[in-house]
PDB file of N, CA and C in Angstrom:
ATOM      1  N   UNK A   1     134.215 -24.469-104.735  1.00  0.00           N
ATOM      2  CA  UNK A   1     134.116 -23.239-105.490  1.00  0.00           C
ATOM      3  C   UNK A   1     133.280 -23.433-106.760  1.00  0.00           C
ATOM      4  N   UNK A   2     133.273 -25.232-107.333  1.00  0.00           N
ATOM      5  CA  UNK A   2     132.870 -24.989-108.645  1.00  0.00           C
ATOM      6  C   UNK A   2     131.067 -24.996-108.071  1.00  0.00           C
ATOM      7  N   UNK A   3     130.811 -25.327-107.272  1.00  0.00           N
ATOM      8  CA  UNK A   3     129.377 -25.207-106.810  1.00  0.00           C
ATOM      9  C   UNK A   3     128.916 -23.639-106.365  1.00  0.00           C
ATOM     10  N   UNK A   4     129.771 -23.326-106.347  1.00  0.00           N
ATOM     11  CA  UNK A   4     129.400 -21.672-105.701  1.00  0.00           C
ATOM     12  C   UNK A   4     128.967 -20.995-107.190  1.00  0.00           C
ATOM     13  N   UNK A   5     129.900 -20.845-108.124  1.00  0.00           N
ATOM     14  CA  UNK A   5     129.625 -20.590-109.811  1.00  0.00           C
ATOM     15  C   UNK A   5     128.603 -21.185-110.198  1.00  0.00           C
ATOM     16  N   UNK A   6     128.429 -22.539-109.995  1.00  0.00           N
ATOM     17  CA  UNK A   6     127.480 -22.660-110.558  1.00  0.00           C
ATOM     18  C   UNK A   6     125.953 -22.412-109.714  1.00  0.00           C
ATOM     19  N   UNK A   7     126.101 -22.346-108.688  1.00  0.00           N
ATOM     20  CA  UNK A   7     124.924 -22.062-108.132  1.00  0.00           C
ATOM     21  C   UNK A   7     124.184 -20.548-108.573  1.00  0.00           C
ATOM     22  N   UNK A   8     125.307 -19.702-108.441  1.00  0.00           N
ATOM     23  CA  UNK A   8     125.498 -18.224-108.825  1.00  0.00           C
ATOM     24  C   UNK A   8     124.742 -17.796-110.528  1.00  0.00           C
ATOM     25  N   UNK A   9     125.408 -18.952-111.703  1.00  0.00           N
ATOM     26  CA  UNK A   9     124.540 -19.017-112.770  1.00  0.00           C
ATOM     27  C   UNK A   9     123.301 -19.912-112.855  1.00  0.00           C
ATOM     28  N   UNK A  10     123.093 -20.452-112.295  1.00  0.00           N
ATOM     29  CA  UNK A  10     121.957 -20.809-111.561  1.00  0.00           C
ATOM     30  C   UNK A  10     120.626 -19.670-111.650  1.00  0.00           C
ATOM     31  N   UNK A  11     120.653 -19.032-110.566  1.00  0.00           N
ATOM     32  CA  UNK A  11     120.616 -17.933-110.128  1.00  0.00           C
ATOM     33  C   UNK A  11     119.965 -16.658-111.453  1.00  0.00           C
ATOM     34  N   UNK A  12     121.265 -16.477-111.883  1.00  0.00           N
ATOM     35  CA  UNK A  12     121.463 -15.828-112.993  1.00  0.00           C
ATOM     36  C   UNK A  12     120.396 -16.139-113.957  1.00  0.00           C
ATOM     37  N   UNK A  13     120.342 -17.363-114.615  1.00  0.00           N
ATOM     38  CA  UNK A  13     119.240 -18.142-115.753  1.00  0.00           C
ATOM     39  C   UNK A  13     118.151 -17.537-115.257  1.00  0.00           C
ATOM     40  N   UNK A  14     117.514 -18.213-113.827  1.00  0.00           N
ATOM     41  CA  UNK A  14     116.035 -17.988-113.421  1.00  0.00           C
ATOM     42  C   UNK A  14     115.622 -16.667-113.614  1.00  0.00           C
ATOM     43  N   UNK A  15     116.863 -15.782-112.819  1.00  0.00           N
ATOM     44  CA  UNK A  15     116.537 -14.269-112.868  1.00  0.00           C
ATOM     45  C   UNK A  15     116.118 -13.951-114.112  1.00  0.00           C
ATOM     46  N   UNK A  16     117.140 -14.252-115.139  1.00  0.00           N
ATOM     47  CA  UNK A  16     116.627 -13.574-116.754  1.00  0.00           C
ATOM     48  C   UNK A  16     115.553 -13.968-117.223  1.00  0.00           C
ATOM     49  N   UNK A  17     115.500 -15.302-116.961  1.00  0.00           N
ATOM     50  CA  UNK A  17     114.168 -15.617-117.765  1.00  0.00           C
ATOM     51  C   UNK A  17     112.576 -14.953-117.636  1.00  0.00           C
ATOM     52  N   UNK A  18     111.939 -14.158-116.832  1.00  0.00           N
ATOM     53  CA  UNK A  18     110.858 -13.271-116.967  1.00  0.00           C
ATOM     54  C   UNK A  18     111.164 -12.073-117.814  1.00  0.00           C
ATOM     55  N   UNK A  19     112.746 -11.980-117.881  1.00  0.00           N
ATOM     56  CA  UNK A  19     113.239 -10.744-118.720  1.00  0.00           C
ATOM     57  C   UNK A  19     112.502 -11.047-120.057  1.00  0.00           C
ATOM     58  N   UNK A  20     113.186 -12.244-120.336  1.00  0.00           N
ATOM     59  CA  UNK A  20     113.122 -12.782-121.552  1.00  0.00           C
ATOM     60  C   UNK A  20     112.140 -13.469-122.048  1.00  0.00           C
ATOM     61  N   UNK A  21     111.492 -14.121-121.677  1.00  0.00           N
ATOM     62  CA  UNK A  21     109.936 -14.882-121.715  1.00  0.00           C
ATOM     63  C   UNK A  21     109.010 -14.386-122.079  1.00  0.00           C
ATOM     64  N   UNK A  22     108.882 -13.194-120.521  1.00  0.00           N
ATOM     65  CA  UNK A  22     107.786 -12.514-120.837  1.00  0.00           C
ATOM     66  C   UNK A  22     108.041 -10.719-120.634  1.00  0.00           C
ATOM     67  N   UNK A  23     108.497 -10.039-121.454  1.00  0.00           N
ATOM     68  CA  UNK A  23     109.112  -8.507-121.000  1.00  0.00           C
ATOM     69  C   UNK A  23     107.618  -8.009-120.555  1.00  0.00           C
ATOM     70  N   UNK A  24     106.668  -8.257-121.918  1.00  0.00           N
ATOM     71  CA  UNK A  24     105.837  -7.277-121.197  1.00  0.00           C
ATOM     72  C   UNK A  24     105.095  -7.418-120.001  1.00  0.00           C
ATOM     73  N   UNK A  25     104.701  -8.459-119.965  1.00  0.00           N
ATOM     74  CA  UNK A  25     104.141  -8.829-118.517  1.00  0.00           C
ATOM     75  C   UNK A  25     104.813  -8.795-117.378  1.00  0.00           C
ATOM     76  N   UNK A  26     106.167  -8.837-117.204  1.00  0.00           N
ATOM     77  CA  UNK A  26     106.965  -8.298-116.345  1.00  0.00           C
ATOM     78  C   UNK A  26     106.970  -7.371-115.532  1.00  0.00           C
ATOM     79  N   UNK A  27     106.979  -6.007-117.344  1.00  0.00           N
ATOM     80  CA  UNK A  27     106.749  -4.638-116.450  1.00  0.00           C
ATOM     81  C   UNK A  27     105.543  -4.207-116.166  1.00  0.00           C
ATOM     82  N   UNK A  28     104.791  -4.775-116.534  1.00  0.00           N
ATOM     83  CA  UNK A  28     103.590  -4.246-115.892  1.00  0.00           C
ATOM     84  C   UNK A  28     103.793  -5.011-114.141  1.00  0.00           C
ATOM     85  N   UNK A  29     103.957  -6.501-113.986  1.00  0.00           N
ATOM     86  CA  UNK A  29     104.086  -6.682-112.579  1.00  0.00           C
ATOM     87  C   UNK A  29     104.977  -5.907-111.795  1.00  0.00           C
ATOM     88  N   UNK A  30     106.120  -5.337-112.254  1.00  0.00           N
ATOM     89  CA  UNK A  30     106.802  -4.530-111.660  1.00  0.00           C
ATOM     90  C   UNK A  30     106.375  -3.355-111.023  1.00  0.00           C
ATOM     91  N   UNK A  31     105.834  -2.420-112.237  1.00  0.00           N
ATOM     92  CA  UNK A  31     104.867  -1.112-112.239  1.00  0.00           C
ATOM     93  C   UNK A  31     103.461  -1.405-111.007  1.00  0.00           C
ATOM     94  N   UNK A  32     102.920  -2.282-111.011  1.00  0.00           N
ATOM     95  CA  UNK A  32     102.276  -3.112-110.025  1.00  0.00           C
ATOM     96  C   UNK A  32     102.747  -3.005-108.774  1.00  0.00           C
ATOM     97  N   UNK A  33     104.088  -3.708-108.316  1.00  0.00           N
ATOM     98  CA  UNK A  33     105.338  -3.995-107.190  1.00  0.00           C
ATOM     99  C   UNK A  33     105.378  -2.450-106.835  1.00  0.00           C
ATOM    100  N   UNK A  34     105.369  -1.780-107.388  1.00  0.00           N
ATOM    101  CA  UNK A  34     106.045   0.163-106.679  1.00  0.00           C
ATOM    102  C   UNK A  34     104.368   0.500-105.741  1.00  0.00           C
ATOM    103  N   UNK A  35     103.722  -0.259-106.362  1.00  0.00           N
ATOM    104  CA  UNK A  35     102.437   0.421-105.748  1.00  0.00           C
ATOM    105  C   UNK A  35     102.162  -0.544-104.174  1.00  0.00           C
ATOM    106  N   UNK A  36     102.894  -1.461-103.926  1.00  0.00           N
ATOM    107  CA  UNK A  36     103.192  -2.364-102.603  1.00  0.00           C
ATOM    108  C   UNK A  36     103.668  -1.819-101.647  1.00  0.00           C
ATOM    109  N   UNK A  37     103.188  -1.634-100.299  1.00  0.00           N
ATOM    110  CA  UNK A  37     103.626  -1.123 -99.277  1.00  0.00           C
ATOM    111  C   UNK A  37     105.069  -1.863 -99.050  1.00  0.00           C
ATOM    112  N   UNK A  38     106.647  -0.984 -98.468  1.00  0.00           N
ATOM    113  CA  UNK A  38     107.799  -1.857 -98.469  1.00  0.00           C
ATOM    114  C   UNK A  38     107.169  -3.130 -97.517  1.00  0.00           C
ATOM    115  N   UNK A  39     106.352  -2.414 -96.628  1.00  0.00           N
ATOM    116  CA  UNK A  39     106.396  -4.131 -95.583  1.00  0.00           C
ATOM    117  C   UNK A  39     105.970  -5.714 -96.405  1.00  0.00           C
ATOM    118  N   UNK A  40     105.079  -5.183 -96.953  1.00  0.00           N
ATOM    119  CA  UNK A  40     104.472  -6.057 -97.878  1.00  0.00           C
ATOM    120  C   UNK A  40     105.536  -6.888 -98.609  1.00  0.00           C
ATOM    121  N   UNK A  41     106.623  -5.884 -99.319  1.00  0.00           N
ATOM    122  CA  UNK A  41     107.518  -6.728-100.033  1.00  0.00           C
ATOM    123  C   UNK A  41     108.300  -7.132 -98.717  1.00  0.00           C
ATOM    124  N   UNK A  42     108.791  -6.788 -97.442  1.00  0.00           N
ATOM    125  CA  UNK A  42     109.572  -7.255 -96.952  1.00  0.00           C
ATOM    126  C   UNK A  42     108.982  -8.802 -96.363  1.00  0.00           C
ATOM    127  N   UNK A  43     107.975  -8.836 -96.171  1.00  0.00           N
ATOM    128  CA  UNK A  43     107.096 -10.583 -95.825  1.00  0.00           C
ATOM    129  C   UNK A  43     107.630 -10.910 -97.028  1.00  0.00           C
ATOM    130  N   UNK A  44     107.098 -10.532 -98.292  1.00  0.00           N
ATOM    131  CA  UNK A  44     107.778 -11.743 -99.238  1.00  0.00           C
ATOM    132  C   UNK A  44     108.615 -12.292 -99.315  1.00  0.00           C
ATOM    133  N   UNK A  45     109.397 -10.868 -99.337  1.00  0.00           N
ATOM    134  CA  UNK A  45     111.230 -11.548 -99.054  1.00  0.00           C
ATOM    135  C   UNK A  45     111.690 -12.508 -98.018  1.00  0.00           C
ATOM    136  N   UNK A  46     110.733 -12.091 -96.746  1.00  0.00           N
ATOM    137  CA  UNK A  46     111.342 -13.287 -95.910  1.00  0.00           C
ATOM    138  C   UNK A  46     110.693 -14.544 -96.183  1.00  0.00           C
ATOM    139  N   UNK A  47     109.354 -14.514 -96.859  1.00  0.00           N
ATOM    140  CA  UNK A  47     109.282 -15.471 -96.815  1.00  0.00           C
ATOM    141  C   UNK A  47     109.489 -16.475 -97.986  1.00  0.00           C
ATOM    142  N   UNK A  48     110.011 -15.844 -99.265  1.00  0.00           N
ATOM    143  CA  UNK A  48     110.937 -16.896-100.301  1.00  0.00           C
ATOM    144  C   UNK A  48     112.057 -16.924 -99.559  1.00  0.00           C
ATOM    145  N   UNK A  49     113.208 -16.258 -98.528  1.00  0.00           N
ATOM    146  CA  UNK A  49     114.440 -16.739 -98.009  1.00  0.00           C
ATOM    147  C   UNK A  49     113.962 -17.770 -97.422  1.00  0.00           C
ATOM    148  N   UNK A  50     113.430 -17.751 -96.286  1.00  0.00           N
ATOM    149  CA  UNK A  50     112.634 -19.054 -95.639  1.00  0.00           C
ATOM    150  C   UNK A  50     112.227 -20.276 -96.538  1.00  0.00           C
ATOM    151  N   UNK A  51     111.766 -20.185 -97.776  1.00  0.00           N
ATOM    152  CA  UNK A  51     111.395 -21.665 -98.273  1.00  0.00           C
ATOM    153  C   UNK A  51     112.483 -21.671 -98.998  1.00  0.00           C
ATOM    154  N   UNK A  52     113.635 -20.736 -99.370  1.00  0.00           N
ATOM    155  CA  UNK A  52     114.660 -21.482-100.057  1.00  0.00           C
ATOM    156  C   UNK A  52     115.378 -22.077 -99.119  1.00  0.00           C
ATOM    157  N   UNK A  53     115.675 -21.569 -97.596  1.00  0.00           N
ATOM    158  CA  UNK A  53     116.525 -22.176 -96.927  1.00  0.00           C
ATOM    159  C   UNK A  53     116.069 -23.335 -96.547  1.00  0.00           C
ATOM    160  N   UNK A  54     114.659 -23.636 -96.185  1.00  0.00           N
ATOM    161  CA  UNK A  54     113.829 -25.209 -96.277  1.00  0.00           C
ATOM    162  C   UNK A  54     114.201 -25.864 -97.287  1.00  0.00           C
ATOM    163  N   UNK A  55     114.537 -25.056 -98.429  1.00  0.00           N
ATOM    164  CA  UNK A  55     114.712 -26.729 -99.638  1.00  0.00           C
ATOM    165  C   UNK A  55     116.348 -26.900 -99.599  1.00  0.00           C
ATOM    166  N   UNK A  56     117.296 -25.812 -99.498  1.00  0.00           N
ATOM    167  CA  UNK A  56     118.671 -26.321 -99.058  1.00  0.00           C
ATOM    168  C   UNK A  56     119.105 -27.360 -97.954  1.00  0.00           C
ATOM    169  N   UNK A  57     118.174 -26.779 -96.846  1.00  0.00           N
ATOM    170  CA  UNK A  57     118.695 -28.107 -95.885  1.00  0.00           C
ATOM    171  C   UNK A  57     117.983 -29.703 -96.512  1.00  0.00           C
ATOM    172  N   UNK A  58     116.907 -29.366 -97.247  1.00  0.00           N
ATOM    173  CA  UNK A  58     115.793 -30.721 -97.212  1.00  0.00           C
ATOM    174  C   UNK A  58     116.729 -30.983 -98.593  1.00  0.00           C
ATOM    175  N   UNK A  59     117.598 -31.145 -99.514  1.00  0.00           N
ATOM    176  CA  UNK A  59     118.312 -31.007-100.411  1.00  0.00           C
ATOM    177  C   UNK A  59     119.799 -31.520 -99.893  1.00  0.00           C
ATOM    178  N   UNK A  60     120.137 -31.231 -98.934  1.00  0.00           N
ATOM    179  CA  UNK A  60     121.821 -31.455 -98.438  1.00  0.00           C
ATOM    180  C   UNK A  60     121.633 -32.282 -97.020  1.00  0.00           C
ATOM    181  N   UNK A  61     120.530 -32.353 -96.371  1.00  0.00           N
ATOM    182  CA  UNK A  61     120.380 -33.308 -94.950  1.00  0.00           C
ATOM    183  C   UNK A  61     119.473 -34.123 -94.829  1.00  0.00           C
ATOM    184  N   UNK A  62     118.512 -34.339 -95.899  1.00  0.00           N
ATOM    185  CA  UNK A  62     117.604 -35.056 -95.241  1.00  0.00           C
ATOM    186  C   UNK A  62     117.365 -36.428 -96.410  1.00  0.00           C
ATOM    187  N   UNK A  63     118.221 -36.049 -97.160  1.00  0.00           N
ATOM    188  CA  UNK A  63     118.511 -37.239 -98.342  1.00  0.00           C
ATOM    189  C   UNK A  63     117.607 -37.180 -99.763  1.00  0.00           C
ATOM    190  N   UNK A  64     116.843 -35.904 -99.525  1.00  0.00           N
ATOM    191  CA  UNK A  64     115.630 -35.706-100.898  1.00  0.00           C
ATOM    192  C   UNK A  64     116.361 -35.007-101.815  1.00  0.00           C
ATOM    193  N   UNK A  65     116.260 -35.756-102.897  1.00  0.00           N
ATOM    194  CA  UNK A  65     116.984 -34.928-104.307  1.00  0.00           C
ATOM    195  C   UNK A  65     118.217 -35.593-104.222  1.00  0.00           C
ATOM    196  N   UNK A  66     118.549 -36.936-103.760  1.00  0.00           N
ATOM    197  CA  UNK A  66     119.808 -37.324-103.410  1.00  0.00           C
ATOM    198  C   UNK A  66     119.601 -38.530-104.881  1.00  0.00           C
ATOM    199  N   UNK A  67     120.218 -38.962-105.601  1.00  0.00           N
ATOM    200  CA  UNK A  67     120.616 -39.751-106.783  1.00  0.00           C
ATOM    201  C   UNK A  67     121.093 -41.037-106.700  1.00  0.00           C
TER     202      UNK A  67
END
């Protein structure tokens, strides 16, 4: 469970930080993002799920990132 929390604020940090870094450049990429066909965003999406689920297994099975 304590890995689930923390993965979760994890998560959380990365998300904020374009909030916070950079606001304005943000919304303009955002304002940008509405003008994207949905399919367009939907390839992206699959394809950051896809390389995050590549670095979880390459992270927990294959011994990289291991200490």
């Amino acid at each position: 469970m304590a890995d689930l929390v923390t993965i979760i604020g994890l998560i959380l940090v990365l998300e904020g930080l374009p909030y916070f870094a950079f606001p304005k450049t943000f919304k303009a990429w955002v304002a940008r993002m509405l003008e994207f066909p949905e399919s367009r965003l939907r390839v992206f999406g699959l394809i950051s799920m896809g390389f995050g689920l590549i670095l979880i297994y390459l992270a927990r099975h294959s011994g990289w990132l291991a200490g």
